[in-house]
Protein backbone atom coordinates (compact mmCIF):
# COMPACT_ATOMS: atom_id res chain seq x y z
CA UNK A 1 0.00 0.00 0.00
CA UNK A 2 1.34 3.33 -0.62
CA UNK A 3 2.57 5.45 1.93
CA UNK A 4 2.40 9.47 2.51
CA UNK A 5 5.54 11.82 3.16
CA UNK A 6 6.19 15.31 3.50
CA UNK A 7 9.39 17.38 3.07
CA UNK A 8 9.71 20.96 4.55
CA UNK A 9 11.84 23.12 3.19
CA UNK A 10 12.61 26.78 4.37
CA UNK A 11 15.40 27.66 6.76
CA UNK A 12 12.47 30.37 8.55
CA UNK A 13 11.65 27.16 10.17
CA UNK A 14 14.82 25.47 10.96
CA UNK A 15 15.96 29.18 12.82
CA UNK A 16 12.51 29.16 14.36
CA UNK A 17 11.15 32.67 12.48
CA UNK A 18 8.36 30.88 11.36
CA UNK A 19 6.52 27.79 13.34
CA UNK A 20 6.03 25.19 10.68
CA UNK A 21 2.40 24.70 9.68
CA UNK A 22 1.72 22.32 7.38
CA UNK A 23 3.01 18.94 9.43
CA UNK A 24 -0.09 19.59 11.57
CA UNK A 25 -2.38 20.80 8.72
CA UNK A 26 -0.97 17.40 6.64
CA UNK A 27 -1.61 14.83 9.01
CA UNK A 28 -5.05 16.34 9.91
CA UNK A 29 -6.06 16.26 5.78
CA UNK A 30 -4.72 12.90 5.56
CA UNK A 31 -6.75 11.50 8.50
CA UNK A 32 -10.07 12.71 7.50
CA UNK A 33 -9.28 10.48 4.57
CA UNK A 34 -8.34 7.59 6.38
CA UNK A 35 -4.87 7.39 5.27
CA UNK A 36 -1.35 8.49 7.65
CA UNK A 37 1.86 10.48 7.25
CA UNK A 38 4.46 7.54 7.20
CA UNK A 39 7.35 10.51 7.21
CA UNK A 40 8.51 13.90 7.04
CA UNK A 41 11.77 15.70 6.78
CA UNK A 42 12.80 19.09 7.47
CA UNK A 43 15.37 20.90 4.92
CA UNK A 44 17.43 24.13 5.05
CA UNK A 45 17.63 26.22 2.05
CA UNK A 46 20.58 24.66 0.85
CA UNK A 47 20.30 22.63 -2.72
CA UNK A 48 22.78 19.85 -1.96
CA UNK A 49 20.38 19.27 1.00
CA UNK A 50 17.47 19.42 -0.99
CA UNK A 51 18.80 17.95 -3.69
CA UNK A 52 19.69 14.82 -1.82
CA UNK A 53 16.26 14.29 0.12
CA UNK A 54 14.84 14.74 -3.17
CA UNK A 55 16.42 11.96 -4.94
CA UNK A 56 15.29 9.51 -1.52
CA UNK A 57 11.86 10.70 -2.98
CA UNK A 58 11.89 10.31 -6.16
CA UNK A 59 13.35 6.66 -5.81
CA UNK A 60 11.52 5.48 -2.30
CA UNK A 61 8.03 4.72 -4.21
CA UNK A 62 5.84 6.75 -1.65
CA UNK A 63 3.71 9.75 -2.31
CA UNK A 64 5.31 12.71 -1.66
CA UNK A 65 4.70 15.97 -0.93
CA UNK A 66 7.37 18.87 -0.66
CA UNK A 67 6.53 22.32 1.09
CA UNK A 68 8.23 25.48 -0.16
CA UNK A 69 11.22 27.06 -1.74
CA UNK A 70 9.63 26.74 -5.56
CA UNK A 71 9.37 30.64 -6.23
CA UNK A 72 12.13 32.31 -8.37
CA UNK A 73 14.42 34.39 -5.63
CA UNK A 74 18.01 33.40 -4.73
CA UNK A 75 16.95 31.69 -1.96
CA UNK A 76 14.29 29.74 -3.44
CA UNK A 77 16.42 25.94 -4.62
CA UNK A 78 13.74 23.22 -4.94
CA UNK A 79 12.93 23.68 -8.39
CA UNK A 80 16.38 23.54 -9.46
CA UNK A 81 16.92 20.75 -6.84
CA UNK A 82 13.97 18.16 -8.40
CA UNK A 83 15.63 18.76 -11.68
CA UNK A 84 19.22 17.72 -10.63
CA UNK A 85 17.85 15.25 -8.59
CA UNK A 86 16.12 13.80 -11.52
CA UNK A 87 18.81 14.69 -14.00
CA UNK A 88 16.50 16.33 -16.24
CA UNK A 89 16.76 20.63 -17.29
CA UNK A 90 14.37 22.83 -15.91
CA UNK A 91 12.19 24.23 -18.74
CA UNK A 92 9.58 26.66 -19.24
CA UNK A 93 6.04 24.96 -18.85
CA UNK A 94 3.39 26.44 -21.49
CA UNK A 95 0.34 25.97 -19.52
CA UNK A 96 2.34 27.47 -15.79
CA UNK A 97 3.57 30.46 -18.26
CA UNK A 98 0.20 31.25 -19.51
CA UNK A 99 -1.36 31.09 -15.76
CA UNK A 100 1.45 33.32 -14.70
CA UNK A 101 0.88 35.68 -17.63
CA UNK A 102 -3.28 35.62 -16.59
CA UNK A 103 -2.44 36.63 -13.12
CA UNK A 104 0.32 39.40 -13.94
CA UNK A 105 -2.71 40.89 -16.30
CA UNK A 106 -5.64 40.56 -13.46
CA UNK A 107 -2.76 42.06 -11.28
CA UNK A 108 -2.39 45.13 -13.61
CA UNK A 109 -6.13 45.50 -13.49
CA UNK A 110 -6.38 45.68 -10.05
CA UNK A 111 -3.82 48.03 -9.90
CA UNK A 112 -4.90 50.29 -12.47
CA UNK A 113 -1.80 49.95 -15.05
CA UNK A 114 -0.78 48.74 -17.84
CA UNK A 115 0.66 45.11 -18.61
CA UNK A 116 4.10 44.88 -19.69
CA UNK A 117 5.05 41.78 -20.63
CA UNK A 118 8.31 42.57 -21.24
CA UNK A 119 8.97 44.42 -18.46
CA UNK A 120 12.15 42.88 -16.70
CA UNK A 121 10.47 42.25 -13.23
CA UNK A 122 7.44 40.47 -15.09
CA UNK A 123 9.92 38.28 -17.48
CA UNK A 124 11.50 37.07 -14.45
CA UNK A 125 7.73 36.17 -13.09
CA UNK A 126 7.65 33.19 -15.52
CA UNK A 127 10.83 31.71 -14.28
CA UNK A 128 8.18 30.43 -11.45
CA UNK A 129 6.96 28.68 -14.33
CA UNK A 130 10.31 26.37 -14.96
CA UNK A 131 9.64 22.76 -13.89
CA UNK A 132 11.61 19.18 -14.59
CA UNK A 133 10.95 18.39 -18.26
CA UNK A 134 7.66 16.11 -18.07
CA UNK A 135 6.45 17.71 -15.00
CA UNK A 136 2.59 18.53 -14.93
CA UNK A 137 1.17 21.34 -13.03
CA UNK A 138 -0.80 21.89 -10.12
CA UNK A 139 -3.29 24.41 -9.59
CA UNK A 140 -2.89 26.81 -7.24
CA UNK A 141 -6.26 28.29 -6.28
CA UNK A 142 -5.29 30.93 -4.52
CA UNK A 143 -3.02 33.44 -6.78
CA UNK A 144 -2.79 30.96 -10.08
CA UNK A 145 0.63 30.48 -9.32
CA UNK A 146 1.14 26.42 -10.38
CA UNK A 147 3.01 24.20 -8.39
CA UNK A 148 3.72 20.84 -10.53
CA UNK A 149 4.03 16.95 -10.24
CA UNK A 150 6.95 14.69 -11.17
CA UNK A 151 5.26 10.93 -10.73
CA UNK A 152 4.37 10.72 -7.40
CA UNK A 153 6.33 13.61 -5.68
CA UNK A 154 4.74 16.77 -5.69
CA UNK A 155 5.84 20.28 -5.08
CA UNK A 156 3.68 23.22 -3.44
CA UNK A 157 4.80 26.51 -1.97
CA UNK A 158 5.46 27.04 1.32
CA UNK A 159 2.43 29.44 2.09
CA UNK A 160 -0.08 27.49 3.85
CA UNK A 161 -2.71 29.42 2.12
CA UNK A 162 -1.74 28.17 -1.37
CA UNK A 163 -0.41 24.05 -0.24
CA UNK A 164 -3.44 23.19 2.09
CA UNK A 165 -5.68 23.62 -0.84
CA UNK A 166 -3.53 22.09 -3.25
CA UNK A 167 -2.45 19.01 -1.10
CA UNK A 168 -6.22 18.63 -0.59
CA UNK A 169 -7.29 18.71 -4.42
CA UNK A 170 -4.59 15.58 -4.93
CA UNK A 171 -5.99 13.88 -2.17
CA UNK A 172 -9.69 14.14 -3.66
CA UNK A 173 -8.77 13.57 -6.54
CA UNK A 174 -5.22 11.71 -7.82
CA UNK A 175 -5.44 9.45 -4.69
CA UNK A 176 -9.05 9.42 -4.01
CA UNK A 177 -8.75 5.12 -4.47
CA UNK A 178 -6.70 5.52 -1.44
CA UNK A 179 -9.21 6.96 1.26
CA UNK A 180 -9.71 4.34 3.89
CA UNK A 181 -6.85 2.73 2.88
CA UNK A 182 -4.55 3.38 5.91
CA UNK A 183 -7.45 3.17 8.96
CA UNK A 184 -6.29 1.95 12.21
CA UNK A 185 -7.26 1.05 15.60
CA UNK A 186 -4.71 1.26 18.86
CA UNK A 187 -6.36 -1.03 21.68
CA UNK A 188 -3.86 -0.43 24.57
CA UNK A 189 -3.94 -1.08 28.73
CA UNK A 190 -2.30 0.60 31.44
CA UNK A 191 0.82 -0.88 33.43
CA UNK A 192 1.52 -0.13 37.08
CA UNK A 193 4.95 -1.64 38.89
CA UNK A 194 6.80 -3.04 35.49
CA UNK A 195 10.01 -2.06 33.74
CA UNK A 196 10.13 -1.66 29.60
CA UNK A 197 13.06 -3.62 29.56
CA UNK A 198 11.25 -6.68 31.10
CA UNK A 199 8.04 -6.15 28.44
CA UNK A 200 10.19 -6.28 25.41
CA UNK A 201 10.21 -10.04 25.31
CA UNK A 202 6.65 -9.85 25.28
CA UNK A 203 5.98 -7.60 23.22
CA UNK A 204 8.44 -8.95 20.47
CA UNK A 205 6.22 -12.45 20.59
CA UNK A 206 2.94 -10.48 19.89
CA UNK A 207 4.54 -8.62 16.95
CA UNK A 208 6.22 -12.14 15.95
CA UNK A 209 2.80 -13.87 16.47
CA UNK A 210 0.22 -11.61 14.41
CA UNK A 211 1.81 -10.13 11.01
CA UNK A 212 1.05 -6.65 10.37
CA UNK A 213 0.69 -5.32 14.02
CA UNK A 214 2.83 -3.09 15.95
CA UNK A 215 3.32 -3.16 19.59
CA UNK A 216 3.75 0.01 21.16
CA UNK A 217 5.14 1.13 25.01
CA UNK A 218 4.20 4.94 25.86
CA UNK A 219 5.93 4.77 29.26
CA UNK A 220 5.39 8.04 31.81
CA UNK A 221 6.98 9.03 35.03
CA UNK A 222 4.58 11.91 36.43
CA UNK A 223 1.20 11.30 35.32
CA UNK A 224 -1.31 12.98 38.20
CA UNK A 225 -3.48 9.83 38.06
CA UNK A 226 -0.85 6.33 37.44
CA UNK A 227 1.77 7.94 38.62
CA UNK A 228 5.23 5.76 36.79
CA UNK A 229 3.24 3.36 34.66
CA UNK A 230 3.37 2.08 30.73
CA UNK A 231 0.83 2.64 27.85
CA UNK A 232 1.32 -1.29 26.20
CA UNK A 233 -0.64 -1.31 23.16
CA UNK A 234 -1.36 -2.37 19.59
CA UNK A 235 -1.96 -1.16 16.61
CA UNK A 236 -2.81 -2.29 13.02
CA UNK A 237 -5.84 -2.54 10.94
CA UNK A 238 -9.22 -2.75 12.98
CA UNK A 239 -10.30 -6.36 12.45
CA UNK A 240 -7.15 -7.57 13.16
CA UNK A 241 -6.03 -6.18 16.56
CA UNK A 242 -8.80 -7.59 18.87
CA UNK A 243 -6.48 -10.71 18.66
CA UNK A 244 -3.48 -9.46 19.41
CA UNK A 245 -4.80 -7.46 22.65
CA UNK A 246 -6.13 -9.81 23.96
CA UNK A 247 -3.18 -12.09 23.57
CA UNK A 248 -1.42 -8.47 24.95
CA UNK A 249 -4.08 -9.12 28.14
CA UNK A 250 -3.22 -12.86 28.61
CA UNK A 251 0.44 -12.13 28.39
CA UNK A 252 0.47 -9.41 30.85
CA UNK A 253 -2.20 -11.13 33.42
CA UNK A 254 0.68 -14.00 33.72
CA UNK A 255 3.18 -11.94 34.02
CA UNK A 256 2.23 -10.68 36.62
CA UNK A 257 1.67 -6.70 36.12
CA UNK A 258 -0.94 -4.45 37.74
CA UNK A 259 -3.42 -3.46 35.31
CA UNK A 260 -5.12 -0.31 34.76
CA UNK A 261 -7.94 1.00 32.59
CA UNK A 262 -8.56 -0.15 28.75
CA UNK A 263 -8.41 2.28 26.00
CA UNK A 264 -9.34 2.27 21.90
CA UNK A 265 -8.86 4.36 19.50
């Protein structure tokens, strides 16, 4: 089954200018769809950086989207980046050109002047327009500004204004086969008086015993209520993780532990 990523690029976030958004924003689109972030990776404006998480992208298989750095000032490397990464040129794309050209125009309008074309400042607009050969565009609602596609990796700005509603448009549409595709269930228990390091046996034979399910350990040392105790769960697809817990249950009852309240999700 195919699996979701995201890639954030923008050194505002790595200095902590700007609180990144879209991780939040992504996860929350993804799990009204019934499908999960499998990854994300935060990048620097740098374009050997870039660059380099790129071609893990293009190559992993997974569905991809990247966040930012596709305008056209010196600071802006992921277009350039997909294309090296791909070893392909960057070239002008006719139908991102003629969007950019459309919004310089209603610009112009709203402003009350005339459209230059060739004005230097409006030439260097449609460099914004310069995409991997083969890439397709994607619509960007908000200002006409495209983003564009390259298989399954695709490339958005880094205003949450413009990539929510982009992001979302794939996800309705491209991958709409997918929704539901990635649901889950956690069933998990509370554990009073035992040590992770004496559970990891255990929980190594559940995971060994019933393919496809994780086994998870959420320990805490202050809670107000349990005081030092262990979240033990599991997770996987709903119909198959009643068996496991309750295996979990067995487990834990002959071991030994004190057990606290039952939770699902």
């Amino acid at each position: 089954m195919p699996q979701f990523g995201l890639i954030i690029v923008g050194d505002e976030i790595l200095s902590g200018k700007r609180q990144d958004k879209h991780m939040a924003k992504v996860i929350a689109l993804l799990a009204e769809r019934g499908l999960a972030l499998a990854w994300a990776r935060y990048v620097g404006d740098d374009r050997a950086r870039i660059t380099a998480a790129l071609q893990q992208a293009f190559a992993g298989g997974d569905i991809v989207f990247s966040c930012g750095g596709i305008g056209a000032t010196p600071d802006d490397h992921t277009r350039q980046s997909a294309a090296a990464a791909l070893g392909r040129p960057l070239v002008l794309h006719p139908e991102a050109a003629d969007l950019i050209r459309e919004r310089m125009r209603d610009v112009a309008r709203e402003q009350g002047t005339p459209y230059e074309p060739d004005r230097p400042d409006n030439v260097h607009r449609l460099n914004m327009g310069t995409f991997p050969e083969g890439a397709s565009i994607i619509p960007n609602p908000y200002n006409k500004i495209a983003g564009f596609s390259v298989g399954d990796v695709h490339f958005v700005p880094g205003f949450p204004v413009m990539a929510h509603p982009m992001i979302e448009a794939l996800l309705d549409g491209r991958y709409r086969h997918l929704h539901g595709s990635h649901v889950q269930q956690e069933r998990s228990v509370i554990v009073m008086g035992a040590m992770e390091a004496a559970l990891t046996p255990l929980m190594e034979a559940i995971e060994a015993r019933f393919a496809g399910i994780k086994v998870f350990s959420l320990p805490s040392v202050d809670h107000p209520i349990y005081g030092r105790h262990i979240e033990l769960g599991v997770k996987g697809a709903p119909q198959a993780t009643g068996a496991a817990f309750e295996a979990l249950l067995a487990a834990l009852k002959t071991f030994g532990a004190q057990l606290g309240p039952e939770m699902v999700r």
